[in-house]
Structures are given as C-alpha cells and as structure tokens.
C-alpha atoms as a PDB file:
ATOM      1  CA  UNK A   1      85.244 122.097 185.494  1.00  0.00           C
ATOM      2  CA  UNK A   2      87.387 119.596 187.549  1.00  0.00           C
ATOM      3  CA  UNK A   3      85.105 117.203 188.189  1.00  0.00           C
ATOM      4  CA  UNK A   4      83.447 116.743 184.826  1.00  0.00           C
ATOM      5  CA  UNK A   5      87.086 116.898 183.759  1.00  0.00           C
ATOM      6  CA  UNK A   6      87.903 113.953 185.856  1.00  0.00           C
ATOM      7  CA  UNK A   7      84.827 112.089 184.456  1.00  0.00           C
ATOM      8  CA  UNK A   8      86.006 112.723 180.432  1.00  0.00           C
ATOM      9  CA  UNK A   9      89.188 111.318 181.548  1.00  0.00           C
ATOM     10  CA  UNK A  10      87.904 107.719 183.037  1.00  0.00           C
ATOM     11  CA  UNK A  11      85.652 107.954 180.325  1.00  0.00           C
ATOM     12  CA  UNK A  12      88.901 108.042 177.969  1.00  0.00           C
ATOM     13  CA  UNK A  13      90.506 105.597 179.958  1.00  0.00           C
ATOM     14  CA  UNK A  14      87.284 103.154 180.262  1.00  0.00           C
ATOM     15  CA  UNK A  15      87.081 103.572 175.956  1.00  0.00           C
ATOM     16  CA  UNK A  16      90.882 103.161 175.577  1.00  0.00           C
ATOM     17  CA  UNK A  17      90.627  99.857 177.804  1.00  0.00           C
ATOM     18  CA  UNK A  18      87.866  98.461 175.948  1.00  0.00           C
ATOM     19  CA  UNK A  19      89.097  99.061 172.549  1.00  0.00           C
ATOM     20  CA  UNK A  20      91.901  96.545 173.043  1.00  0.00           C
ATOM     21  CA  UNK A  21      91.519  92.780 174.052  1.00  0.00           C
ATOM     22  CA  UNK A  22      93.938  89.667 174.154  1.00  0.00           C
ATOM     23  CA  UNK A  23      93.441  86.275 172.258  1.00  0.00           C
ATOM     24  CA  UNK A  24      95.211  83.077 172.981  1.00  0.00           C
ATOM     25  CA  UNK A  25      97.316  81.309 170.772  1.00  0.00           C
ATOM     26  CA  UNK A  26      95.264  77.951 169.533  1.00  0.00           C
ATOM     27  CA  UNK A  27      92.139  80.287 170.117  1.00  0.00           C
ATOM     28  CA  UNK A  28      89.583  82.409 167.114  1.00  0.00           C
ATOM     29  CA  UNK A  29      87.586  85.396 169.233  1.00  0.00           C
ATOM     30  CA  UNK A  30      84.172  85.986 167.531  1.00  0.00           C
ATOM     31  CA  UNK A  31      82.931  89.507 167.710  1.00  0.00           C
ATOM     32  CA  UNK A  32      79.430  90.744 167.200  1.00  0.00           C
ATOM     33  CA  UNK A  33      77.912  94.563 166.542  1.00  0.00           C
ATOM     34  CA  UNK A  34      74.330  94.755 168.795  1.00  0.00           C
ATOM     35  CA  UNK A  35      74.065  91.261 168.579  1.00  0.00           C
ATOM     36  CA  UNK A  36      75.017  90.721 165.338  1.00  0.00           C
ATOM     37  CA  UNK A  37      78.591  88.613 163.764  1.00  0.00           C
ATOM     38  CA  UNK A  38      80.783  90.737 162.937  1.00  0.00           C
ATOM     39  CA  UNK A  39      84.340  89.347 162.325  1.00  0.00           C
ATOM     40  CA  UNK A  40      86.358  86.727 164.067  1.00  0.00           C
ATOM     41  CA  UNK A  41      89.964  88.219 165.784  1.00  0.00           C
ATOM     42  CA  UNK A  42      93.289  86.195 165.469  1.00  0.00           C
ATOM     43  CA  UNK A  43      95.647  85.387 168.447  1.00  0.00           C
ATOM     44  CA  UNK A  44      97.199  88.379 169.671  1.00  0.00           C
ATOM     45  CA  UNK A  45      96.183  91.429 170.760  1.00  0.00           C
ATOM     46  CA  UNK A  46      93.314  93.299 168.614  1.00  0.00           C
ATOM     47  CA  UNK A  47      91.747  96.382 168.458  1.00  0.00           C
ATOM     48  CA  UNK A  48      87.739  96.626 168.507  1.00  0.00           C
ATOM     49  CA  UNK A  49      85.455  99.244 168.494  1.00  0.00           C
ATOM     50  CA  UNK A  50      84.819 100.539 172.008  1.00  0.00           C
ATOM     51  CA  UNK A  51      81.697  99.960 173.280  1.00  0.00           C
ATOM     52  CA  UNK A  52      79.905  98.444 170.493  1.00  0.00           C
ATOM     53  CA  UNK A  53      81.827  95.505 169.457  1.00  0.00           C
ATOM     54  CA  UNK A  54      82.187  92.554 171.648  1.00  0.00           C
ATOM     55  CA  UNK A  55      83.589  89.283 172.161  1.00  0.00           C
ATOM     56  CA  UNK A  56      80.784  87.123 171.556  1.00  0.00           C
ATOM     57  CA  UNK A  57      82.875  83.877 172.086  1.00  0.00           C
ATOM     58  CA  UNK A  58      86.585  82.700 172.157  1.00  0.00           C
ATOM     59  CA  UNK A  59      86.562  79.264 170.172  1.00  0.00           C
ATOM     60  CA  UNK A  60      89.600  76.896 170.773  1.00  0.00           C
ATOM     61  CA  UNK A  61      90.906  75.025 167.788  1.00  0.00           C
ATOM     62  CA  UNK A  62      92.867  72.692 169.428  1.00  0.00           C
ATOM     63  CA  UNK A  63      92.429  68.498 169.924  1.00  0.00           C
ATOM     64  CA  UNK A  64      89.678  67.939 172.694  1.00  0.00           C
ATOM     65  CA  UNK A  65      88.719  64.456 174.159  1.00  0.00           C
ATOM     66  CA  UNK A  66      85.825  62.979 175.916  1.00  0.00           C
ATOM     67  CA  UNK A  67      84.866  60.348 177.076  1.00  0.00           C
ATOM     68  CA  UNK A  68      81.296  58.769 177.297  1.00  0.00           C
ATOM     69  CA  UNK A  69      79.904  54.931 177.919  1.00  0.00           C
ATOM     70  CA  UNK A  70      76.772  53.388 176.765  1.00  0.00           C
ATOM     71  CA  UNK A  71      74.987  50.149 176.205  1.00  0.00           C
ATOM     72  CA  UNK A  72      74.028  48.522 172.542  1.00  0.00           C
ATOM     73  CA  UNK A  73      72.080  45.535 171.306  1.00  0.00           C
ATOM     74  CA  UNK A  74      73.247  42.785 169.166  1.00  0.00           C
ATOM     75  CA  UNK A  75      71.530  41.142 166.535  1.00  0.00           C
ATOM     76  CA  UNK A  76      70.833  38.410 168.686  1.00  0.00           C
ATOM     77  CA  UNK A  77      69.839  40.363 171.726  1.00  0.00           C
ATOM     78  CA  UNK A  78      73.166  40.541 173.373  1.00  0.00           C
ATOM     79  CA  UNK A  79      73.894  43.426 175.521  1.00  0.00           C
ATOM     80  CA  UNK A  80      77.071  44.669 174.846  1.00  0.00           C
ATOM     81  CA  UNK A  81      78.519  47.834 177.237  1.00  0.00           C
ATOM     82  CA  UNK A  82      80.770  50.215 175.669  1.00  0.00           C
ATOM     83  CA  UNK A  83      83.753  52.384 177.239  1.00  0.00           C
ATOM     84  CA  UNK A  84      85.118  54.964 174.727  1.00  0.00           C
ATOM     85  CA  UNK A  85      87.042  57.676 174.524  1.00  0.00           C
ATOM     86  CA  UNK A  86      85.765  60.932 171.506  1.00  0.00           C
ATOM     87  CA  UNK A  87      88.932  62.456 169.914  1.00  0.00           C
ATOM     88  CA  UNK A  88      87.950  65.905 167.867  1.00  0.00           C
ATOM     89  CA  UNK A  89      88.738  69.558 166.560  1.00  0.00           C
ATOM     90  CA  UNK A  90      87.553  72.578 164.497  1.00  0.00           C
ATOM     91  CA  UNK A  91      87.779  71.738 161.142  1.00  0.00           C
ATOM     92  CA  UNK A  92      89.915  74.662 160.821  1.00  0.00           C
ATOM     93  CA  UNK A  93      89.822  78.226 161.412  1.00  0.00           C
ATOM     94  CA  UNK A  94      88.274  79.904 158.529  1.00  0.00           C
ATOM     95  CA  UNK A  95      84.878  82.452 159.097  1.00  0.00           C
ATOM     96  CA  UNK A  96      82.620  80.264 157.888  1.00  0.00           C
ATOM     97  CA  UNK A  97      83.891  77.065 160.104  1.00  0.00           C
ATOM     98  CA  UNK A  98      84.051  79.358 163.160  1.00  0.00           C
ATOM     99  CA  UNK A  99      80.720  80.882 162.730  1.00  0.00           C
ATOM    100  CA  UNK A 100      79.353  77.210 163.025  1.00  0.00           C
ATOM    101  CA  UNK A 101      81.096  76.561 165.967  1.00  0.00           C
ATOM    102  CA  UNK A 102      79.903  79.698 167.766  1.00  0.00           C
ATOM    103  CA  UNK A 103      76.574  80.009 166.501  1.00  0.00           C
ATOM    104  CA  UNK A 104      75.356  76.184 166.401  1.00  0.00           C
ATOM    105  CA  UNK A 105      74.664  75.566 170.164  1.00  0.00           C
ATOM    106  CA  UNK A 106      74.112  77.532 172.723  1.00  0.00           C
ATOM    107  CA  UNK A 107      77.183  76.560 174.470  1.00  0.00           C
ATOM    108  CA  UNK A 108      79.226  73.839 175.102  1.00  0.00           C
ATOM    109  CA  UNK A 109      77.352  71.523 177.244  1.00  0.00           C
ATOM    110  CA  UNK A 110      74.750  71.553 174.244  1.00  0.00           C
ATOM    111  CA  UNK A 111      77.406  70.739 171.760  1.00  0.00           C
ATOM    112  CA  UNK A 112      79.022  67.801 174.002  1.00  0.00           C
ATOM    113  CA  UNK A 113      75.394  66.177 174.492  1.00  0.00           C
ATOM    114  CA  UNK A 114      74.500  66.454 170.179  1.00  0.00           C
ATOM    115  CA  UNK A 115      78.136  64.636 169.848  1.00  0.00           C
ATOM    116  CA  UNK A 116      78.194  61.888 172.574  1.00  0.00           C
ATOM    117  CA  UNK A 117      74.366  61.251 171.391  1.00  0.00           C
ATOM    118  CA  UNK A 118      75.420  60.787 167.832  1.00  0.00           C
ATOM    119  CA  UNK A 119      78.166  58.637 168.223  1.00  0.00           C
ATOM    120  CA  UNK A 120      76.048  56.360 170.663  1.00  0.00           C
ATOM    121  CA  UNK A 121      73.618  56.047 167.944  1.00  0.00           C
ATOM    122  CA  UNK A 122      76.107  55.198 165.396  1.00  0.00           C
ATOM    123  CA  UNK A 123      77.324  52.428 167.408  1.00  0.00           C
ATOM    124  CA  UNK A 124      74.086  51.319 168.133  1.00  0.00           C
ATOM    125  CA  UNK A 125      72.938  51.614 164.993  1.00  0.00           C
ATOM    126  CA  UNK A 126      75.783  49.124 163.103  1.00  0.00           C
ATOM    127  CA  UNK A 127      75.779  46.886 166.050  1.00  0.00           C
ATOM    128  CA  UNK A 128      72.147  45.758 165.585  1.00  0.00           C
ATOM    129  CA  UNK A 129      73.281  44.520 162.822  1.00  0.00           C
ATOM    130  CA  UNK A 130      75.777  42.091 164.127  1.00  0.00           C
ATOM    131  CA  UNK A 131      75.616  38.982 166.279  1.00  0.00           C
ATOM    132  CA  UNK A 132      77.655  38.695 169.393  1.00  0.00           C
ATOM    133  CA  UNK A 133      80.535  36.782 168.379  1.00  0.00           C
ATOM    134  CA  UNK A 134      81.276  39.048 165.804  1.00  0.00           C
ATOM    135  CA  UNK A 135      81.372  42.465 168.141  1.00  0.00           C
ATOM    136  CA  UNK A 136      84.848  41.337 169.830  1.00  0.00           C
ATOM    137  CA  UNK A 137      86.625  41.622 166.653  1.00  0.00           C
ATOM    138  CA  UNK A 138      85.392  44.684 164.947  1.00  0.00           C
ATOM    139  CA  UNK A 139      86.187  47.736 166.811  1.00  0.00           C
ATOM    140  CA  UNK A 140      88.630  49.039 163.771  1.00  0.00           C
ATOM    141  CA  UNK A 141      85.133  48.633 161.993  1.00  0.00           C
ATOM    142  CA  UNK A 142      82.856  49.943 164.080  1.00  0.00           C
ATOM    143  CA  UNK A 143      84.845  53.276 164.135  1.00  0.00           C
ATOM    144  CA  UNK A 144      85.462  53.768 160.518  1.00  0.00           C
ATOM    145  CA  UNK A 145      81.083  53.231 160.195  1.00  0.00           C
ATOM    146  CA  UNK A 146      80.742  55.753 163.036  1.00  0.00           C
ATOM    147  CA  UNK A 147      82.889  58.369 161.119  1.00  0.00           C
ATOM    148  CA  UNK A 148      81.592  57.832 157.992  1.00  0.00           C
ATOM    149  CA  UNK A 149      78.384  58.672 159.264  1.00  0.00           C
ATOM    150  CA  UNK A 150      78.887  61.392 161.294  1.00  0.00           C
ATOM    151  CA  UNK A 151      81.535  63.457 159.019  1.00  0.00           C
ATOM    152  CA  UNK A 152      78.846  64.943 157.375  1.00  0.00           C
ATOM    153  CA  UNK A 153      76.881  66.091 160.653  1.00  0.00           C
ATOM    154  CA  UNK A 154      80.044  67.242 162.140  1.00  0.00           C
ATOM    155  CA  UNK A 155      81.434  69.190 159.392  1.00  0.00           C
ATOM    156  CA  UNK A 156      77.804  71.157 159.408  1.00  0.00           C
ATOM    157  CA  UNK A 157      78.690  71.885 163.196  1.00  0.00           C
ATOM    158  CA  UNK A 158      82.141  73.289 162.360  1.00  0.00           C
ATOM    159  CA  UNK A 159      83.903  70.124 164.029  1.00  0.00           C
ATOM    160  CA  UNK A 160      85.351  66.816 162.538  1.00  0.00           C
ATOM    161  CA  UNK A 161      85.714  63.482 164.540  1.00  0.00           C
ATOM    162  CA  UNK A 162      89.778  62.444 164.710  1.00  0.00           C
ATOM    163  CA  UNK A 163      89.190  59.907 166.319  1.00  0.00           C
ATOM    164  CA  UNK A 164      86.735  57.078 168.403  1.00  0.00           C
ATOM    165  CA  UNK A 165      88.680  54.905 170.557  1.00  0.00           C
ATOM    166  CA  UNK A 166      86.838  51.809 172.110  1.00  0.00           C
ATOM    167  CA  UNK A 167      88.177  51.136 175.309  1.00  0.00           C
ATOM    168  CA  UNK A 168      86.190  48.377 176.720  1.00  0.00           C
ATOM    169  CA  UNK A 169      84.079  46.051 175.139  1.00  0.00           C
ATOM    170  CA  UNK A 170      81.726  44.360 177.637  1.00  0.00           C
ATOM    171  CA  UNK A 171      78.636  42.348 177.543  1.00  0.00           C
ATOM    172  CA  UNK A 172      76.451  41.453 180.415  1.00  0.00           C
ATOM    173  CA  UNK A 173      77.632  38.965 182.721  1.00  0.00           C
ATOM    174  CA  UNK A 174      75.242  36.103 181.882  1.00  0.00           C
ATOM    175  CA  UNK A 175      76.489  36.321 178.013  1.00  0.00           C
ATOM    176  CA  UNK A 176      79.595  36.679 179.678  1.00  0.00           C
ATOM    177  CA  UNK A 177      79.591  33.416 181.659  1.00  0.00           C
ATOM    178  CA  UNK A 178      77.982  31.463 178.356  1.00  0.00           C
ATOM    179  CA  UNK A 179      80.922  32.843 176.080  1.00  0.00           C
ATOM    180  CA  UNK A 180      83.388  31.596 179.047  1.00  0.00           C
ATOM    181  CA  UNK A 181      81.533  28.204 178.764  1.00  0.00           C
ATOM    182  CA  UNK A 182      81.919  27.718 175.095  1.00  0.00           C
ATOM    183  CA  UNK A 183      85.718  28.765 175.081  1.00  0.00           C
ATOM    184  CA  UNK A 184      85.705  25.880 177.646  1.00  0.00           C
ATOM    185  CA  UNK A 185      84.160  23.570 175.917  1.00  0.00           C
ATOM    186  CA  UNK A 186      85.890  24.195 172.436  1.00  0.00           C
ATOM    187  CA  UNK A 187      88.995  23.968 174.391  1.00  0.00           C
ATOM    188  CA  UNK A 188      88.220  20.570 175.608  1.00  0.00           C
ATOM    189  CA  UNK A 189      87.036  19.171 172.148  1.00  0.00           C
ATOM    190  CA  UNK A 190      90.379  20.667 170.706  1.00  0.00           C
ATOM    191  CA  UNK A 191      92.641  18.939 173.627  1.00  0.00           C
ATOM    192  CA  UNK A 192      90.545  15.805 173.400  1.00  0.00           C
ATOM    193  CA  UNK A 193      91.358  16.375 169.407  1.00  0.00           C
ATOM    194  CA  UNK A 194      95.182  16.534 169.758  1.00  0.00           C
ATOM    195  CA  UNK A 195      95.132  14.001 172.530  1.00  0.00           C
ATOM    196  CA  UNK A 196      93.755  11.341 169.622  1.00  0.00           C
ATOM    197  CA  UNK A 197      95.998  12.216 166.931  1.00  0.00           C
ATOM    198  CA  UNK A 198      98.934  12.325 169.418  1.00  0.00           C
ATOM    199  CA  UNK A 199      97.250   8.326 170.396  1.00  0.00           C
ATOM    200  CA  UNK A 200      96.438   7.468 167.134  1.00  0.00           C
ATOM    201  CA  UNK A 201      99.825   8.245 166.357  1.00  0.00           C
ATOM    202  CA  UNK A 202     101.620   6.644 168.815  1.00  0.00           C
ATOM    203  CA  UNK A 203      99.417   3.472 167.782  1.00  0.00           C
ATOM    204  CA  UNK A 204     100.011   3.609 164.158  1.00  0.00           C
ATOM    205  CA  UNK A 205     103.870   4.048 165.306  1.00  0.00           C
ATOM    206  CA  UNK A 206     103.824   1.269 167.436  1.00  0.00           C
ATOM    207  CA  UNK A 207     101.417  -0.943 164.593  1.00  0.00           C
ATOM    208  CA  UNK A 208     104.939  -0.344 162.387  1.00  0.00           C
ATOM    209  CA  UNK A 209     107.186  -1.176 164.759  1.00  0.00           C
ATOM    210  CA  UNK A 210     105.408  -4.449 165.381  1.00  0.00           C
ATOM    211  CA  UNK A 211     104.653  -5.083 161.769  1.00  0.00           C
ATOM    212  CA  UNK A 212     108.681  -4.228 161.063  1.00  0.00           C
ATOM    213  CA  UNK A 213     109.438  -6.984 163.984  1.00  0.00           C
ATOM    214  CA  UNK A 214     107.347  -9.256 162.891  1.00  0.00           C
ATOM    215  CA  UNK A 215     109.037  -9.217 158.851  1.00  0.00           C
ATOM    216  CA  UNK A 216     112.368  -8.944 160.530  1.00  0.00           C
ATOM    217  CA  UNK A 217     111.649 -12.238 162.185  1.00  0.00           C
ATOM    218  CA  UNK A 218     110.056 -14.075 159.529  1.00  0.00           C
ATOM    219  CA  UNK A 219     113.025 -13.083 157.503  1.00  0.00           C
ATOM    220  CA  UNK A 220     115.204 -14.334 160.333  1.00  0.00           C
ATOM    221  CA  UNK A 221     112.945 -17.811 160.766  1.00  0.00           C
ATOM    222  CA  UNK A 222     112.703 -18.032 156.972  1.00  0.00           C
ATOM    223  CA  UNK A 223     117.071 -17.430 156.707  1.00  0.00           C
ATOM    224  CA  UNK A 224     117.569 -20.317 159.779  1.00  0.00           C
ATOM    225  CA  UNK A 225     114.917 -22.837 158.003  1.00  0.00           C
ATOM    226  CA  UNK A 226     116.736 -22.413 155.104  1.00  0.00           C
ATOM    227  CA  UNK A 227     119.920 -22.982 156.488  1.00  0.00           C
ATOM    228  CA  UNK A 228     118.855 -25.757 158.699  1.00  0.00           C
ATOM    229  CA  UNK A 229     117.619 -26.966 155.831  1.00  0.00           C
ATOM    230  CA  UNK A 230     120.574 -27.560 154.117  1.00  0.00           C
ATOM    231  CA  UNK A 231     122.291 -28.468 156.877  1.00  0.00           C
ATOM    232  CA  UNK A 232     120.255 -31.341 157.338  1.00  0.00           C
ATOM    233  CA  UNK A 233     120.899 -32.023 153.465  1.00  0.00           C
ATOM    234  CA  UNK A 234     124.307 -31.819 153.973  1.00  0.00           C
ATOM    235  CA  UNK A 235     124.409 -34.127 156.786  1.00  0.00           C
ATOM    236  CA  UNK A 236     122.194 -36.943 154.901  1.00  0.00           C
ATOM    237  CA  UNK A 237     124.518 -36.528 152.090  1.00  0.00           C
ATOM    238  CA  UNK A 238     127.498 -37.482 154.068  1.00  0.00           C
ATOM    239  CA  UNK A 239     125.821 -39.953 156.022  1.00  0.00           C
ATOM    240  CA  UNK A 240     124.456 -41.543 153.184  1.00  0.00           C
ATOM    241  CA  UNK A 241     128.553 -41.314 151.120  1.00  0.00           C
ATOM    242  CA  UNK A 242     129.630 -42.409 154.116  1.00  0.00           C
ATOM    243  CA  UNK A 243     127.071 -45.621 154.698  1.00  0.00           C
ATOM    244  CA  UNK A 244     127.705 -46.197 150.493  1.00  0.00           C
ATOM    245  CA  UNK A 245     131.712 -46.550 151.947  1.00  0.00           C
ATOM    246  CA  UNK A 246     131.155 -48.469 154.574  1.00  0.00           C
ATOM    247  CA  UNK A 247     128.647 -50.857 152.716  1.00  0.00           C
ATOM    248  CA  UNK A 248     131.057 -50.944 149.830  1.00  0.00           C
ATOM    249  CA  UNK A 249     134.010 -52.293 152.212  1.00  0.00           C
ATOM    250  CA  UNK A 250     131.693 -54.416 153.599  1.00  0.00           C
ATOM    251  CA  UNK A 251     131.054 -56.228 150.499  1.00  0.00           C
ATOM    252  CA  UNK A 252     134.659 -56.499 149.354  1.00  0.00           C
ATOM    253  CA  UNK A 253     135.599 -58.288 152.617  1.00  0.00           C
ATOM    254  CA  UNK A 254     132.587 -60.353 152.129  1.00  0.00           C
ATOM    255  CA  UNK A 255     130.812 -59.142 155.305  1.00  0.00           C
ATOM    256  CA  UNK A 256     127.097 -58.349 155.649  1.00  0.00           C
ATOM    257  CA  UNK A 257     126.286 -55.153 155.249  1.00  0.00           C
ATOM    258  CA  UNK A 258     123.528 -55.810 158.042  1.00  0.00           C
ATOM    259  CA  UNK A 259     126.195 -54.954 160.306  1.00  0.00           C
ATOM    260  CA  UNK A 260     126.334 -51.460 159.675  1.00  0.00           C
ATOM    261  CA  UNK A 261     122.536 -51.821 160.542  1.00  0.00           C
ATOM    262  CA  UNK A 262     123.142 -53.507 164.038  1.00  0.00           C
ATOM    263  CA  UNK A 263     126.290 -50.846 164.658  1.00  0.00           C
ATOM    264  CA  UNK A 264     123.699 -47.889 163.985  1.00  0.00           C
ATOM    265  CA  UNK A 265     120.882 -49.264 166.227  1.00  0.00           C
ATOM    266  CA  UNK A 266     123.901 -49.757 169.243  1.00  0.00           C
ATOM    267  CA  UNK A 267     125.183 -45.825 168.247  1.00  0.00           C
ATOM    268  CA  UNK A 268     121.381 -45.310 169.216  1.00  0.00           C
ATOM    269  CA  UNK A 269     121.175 -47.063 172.168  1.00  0.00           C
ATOM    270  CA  UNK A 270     123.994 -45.417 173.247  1.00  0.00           C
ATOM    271  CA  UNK A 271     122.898 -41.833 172.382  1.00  0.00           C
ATOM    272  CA  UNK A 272     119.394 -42.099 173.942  1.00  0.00           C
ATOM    273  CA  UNK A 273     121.005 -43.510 177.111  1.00  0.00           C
ATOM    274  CA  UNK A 274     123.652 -40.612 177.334  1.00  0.00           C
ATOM    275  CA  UNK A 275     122.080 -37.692 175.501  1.00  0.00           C
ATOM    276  CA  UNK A 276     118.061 -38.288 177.525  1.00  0.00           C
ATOM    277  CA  UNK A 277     117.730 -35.181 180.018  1.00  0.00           C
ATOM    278  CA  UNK A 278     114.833 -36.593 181.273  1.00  0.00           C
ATOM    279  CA  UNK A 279     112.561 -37.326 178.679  1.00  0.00           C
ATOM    280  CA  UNK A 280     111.084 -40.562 178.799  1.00  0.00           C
ATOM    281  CA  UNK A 281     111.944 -42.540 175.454  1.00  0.00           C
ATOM    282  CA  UNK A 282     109.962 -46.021 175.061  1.00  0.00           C
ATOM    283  CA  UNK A 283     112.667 -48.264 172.829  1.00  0.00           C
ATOM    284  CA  UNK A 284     112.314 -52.095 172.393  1.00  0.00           C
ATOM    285  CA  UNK A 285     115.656 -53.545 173.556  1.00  0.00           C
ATOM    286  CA  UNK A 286     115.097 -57.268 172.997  1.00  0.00           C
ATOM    287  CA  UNK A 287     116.120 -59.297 170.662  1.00  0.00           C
ATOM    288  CA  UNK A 288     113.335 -59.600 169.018  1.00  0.00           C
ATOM    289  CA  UNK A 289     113.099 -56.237 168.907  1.00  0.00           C
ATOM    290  CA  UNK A 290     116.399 -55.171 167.561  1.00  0.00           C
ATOM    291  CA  UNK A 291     115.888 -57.804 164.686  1.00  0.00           C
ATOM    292  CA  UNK A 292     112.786 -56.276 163.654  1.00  0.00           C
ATOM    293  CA  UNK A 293     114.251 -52.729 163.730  1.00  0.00           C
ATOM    294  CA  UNK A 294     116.934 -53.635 161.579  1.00  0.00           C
ATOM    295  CA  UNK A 295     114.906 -55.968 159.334  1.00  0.00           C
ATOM    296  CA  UNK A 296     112.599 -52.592 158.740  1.00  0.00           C
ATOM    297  CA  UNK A 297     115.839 -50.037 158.241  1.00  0.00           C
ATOM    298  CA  UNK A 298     116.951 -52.770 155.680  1.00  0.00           C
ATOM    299  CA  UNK A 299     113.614 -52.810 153.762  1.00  0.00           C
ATOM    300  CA  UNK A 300     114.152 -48.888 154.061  1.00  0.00           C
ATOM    301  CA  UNK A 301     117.781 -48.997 152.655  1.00  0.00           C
ATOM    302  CA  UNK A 302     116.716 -51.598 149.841  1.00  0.00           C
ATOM    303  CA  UNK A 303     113.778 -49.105 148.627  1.00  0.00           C
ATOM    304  CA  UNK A 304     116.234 -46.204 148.843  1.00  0.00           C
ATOM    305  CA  UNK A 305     118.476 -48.270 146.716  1.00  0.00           C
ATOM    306  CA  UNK A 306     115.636 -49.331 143.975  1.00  0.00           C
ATOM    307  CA  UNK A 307     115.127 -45.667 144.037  1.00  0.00           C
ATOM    308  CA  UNK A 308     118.531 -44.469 143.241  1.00  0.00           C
ATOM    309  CA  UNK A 309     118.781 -47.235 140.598  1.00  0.00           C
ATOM    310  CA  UNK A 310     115.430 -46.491 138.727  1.00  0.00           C
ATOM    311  CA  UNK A 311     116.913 -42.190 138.925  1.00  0.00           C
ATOM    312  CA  UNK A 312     119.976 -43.363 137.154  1.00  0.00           C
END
C-alpha cells in the first residue's frame, strides 16, 4: 500500500501543478483541447484542466519593430535602395483577433517573412510608378500607400501596421554621381544667374549715375552760358553808354570822335603786349596799319549807328 500510495500522491501533485499556469502582463495564452482552440487565458494566473488543456501559444500584444532593407525600381529604371524600420501590434485582444494571430502561421519566423515581403512589394509596387527625382521627396507618401494597402491583409492576420519608417533612401552610385552632377550644374547656372542681375545691376546703377552727371552738368553749362551771356550783354551795354559819353563830349569840345578809335586800338596794344602768356598774336603795328584798323572800326561804329537810328 505505501508505494502505490506514494505514486497517487505525485500523481496529485503532478495534476495540481498542471492545472495552474502563469500569463504575463501585455501577453493572451491560447489554449487548445486534443488539438483543438479552446479559449484564450488573461494575464495572471489561470486554472486549466489538467492534462487535457494546454497552452497552445502565448501571444504578446505589445508594439514590435523590425527592420528589413530592399531594392526598388523607378519609373525610369533607377535603382533606388531602401533602409526601413516596420512598427506593428495585435489589433487588440479579443478571441477572434487572437485566434488569427495564433493560428495564421506556423510561427513567427513565417509571420515576419509574409510582413517584410508585403511591405517590400508595396514599396515596389508605387515606386514603379514614379521617376527618380520624385522618390527623394515622398517618403510621407510612400508610407500612407503602403498602409493603405496592407491594412486589409494585416487585419486578416490579426495585426495592424503603426507604422513604416524610411530610414535611408539610396540609389545606386552611378545615379548617384549623375544627380550630384546636375545639382552642380543647376548651381552654377543659378550663381552665373545672380552674378548677372547683381552686374546688370550695378550697370544700370552706374548708366544713372552717369546719365544724372551728365544733366547735372548740362544744367550747370547751360546756367554759366546763360550767365556769361549776360554778362557779356552787360558789358557791351556799358561799353557802348560809355563810348555814346565819351563820343558825346567829344563832339561838344569839337574833337574827333576818331580819337576814341585810336585810344581803343593803343588800350589793345597795350593789353596784348601785357596780358600774351605766350601765345603768338600776329597784329599790324604800322601806320598804315593802325589807319586801316580804325578806318574799318569806324565803318563798324557808323553801321551800328544807322542801325540804332532806323530801330528808333
């Protein structure tokens, strides 16, 4: 009796063991009866039947990440490499969702391969239809077409995609070199750009300037003409009162008014003789030559005064 006594007692111990089991917080235990689902167990501990109920799987609801890296094709047969990091979750933890989850794949490693595959084929799939230049600037895009698309497929699995973040965004190093090329060159036509407004500005500035000079001095040239111009006036005005004076004394002392002529033409002599810095002057001196000056300054003076008399 002792031993098979000791045997219903490990037997009791072995059922009493297995009837209880432990499930982590975050985590949904699936059981299953000979094979079959039975009922999923919350976190905590739970009670099972011994023996014939097991723990088929324990399926974690929290945020898991991956990350993956493939190759895609542009449009324009560009080869563009791809660095991204997966971001997803259980839906949530009802029966149905869970059942999914455990009974989809046949474990993990399956699961992970469907989902990276997916997603690369996504990518692929809305790249093709865009040309290289246009790749750089639409990775907001790019995700929001890759969830769209694979909600659906997901949400059959039991999962949902939170997230598809696109590290690197690489193409091949030939593409690479041409892309660096024409950022060079566009650079250069832009510089030379602003380098010809910035002369054609300076030009035009400078055309102004010169053009405001040039007024300025006309103005100034047009001012002193004018001036000199009645300065002059002015001076033949009082030279001529003051020859009408002279003559006019002239003739009430009964003198020749040819004298004022002679007087002049020795004032000249005088002048070029004392005011000549070098310039050579040719002047007839003589006699002869004096008379025929002031016969021709009288003929002047007479027509001046036939003039004046025919005005008034």
């Amino acid at each position: 009796m002792a031993p098979f006594l000791i045997i219903f007692l490990v037997f009791v111990f072995i059922v009493v063991i297995t009837s209880f089991t432990t499930i982590q917080q975050a985590t949904v235990g699936v059981t299953t009866i000979f094979g079959k689902f039975n009922r999923i167990l919350r976190p905590g501990l739970n009670f099972k039947i011994p023996l014939i109920e097991k723990v088929f799987k324990k399926v974690s609801v929290q945020n898991r990440s991956a990350e993956m890296g493939f190759q895609a094709v542009t449009i324009d047969q560009a080869n563009v490499n791809f660095t991204a990091m997966l971001l997803y979750a259980v839906v949530n933890s009802d029966e149905q969702t869970i059942k999914n989850v455990a009974f989809k794949f046949i474990d993990d490693r399956n699961f992970m391969q469907a989902l990276v595959r997916s997603v690369e084929g996504s990518v692929r799939a809305y790249v093709a239809t865009k040309k290289q230049a246009e790749v750089l600037s639409l990775r907001r895009e790019i995700v929001e077409a890759v969830k769209d698309q694979l909600d659906k497929t997901l949400e059959e699995w039991g999962y949902h995609l939170i997230d598809l973040q696109l590290n690197d965004i690489n193409f091949d190093e030939e593409v690479m070199r041409s892309m660096a090329k024409v950022v060079a060159s566009n650079n250069l036509k832009a510089a030379a750009e602003n380098e010809g407004q910035a002369l054609l500005i300076t030009k035009t500035k400078a055309a102004e300037a010169e053009g405001n000079a040039i007024k300025i001095s006309a103005h100034a040239e047009k001012e002193a003409s004018q001036l000199k111009g009645q300065g002059i006036a002015l001076f033949r005005q009082e030279v001529a009162k003051g020859m009408a004076g002279a003559a006019k004394e002239m003739e009430d002392a009964n003198l020749d008014s040819s004298l004022i002529l002679f007087s002049m033409w020795t004032e000249s002599v005088k002048n070029f003789a004392q005011e000549g810095k070098g310039n050579v002057i040719f002047l007839d001196g003589s006699l002869d030559g004096m008379q025929k000056n002031i016969r021709e300054m009288m003929a002047i003076n007479q027509l001046n005064v036939t003039n004046n008399s025919k005005t008034k």
